[in-house]
Protein backbone atom coordinates (compact mmCIF):
# COMPACT_ATOMS: atom_id res chain seq x y z
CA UNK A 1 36.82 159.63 201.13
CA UNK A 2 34.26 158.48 198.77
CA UNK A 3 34.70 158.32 194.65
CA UNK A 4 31.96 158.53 191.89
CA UNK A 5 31.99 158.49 188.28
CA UNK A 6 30.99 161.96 187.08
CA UNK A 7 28.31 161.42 184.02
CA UNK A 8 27.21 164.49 182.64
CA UNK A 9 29.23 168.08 184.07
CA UNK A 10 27.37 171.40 183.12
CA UNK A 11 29.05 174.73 184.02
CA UNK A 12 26.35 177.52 184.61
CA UNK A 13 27.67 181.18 184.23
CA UNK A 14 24.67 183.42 185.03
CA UNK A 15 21.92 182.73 182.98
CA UNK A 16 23.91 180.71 180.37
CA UNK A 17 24.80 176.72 181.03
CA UNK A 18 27.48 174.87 179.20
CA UNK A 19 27.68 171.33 178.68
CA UNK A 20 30.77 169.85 179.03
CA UNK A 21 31.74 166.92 176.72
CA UNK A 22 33.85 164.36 178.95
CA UNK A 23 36.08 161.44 177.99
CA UNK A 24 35.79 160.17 182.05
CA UNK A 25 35.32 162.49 185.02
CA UNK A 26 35.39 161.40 189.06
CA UNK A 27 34.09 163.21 192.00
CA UNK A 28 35.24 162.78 195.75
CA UNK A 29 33.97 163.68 198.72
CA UNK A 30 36.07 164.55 200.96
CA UNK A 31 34.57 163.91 203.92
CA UNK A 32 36.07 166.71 205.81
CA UNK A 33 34.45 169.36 208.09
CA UNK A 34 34.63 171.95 204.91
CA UNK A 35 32.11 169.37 203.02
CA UNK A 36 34.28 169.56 199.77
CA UNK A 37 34.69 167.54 196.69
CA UNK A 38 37.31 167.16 194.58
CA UNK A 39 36.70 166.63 190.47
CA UNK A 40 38.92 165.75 188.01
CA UNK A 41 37.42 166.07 184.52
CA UNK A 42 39.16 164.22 181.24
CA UNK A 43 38.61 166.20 178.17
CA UNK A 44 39.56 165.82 174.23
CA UNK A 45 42.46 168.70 173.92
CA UNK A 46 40.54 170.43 171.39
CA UNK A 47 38.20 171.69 174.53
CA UNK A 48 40.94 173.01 176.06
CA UNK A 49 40.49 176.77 175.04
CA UNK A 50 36.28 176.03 175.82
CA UNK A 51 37.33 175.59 179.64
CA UNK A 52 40.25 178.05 179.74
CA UNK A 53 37.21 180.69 179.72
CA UNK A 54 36.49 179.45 183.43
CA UNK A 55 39.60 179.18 184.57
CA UNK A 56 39.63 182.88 186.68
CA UNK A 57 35.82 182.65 187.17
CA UNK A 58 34.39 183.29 190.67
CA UNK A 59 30.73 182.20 191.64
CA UNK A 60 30.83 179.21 188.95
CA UNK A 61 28.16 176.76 189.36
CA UNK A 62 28.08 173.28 188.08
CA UNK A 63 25.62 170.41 187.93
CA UNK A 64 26.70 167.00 187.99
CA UNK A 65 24.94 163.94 187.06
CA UNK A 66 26.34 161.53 189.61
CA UNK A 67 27.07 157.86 188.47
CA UNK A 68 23.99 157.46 185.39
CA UNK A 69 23.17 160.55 183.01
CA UNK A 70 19.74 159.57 184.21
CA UNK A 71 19.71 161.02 187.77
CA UNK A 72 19.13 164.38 188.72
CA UNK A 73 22.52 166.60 188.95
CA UNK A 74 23.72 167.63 192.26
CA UNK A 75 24.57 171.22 192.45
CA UNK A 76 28.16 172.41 193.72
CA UNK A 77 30.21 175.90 193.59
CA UNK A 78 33.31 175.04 192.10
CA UNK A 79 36.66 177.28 191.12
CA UNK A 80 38.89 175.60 188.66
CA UNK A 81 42.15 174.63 189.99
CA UNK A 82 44.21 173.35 187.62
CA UNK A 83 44.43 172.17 183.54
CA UNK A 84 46.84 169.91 182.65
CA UNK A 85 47.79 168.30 179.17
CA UNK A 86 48.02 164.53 179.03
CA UNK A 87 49.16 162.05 176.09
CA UNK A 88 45.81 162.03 174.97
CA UNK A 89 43.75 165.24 176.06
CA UNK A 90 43.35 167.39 179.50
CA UNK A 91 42.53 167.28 182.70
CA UNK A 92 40.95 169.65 184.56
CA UNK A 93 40.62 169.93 188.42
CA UNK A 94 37.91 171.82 190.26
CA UNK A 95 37.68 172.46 194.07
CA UNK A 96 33.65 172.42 194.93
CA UNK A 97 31.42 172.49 198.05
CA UNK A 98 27.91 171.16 197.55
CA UNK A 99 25.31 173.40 197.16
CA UNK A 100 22.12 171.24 197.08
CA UNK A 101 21.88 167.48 196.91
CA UNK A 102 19.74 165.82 194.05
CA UNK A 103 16.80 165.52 196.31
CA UNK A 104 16.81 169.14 197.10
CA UNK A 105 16.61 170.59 194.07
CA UNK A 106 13.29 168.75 192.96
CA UNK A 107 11.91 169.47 196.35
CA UNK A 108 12.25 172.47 195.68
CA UNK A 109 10.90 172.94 192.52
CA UNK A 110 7.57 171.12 193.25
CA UNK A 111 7.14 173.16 196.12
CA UNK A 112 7.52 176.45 194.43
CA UNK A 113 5.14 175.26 191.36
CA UNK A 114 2.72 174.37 194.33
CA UNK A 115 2.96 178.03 195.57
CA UNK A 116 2.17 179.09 192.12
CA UNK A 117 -1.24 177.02 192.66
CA UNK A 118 -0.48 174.78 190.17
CA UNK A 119 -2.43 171.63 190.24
CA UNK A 120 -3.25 168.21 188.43
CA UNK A 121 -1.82 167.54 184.87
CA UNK A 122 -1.03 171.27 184.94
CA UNK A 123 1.48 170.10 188.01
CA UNK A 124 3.04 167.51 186.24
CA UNK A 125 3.44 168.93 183.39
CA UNK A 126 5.44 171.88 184.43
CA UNK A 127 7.22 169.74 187.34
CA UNK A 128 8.29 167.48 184.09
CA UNK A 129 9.35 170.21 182.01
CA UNK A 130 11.46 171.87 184.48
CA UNK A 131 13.36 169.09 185.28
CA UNK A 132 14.08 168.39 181.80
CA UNK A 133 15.43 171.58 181.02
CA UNK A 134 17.72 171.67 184.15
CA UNK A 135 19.15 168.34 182.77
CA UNK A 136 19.00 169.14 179.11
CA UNK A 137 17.39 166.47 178.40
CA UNK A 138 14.98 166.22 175.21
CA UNK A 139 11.22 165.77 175.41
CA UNK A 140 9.75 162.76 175.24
């Protein structure tokens, strides 16, 4: 089994995404034949009701910034498995299987802006904006 530091979590729910504010947060792999992860989230107990809402939530998807805010999130399915209340906040376990890997995702997204014919500055551009907005992060 391998452990990360989880540095940004986002929970998508159809079209809307929801950042999640973490204290800490680790990730393992597994390693098994299932390719799942384990993540335990630490929370401030005041966002306890926020991630009650996903507690009976099929399909949930969540990107993870692995390690640095910086890098682009991984994507997993995830159900929630457990929230429970420590001294000082929650924690919150989710079972997950990866979806796409970091690499994947921007792959992807060039390659379907290059379908669209997009070219040059016009590329780039777009390619940078996109990106962005799937981390949330702010222009420069």
């Amino acid at each position: 089994m391998k452990t990360f530091k989880v540095a940004e979590f986002f929970l998508d729910k159809e079209e809307d995404s929801h950042k999640i504010p973490l204290k800490d947060g680790l990730i393992i792999n597994r390693e098994d034949e299932k390719q799942s992860w384990l993540i335990e989230l630490f929370l401030d107990e005041n966002e306890e009701l926020s991630i009650r809402r996903f507690h009976h939530v099929s399909n949930l998807t969540a990107r993870i910034a692995i390690t640095h805010r910086g890098n682009a999130p991984a994507i997993f399915s995830v159900s929630m498995r457990d929230i429970q209340k420590l001294d000082h906040g929650i924690s919150v376990l989710f079972d997950a299987q990866l979806r796409q890997r970091r690499n994947d995702y921007t792959k992807q997204v060039l390659d379907s802006l290059l379908k669209e014919g997009l070219e040059g500055e016009e590329l780039l551009n777009t390619f940078t904006d996109t990106i962005r907005k799937q981390l949330n992060m702010p222009g420069k």
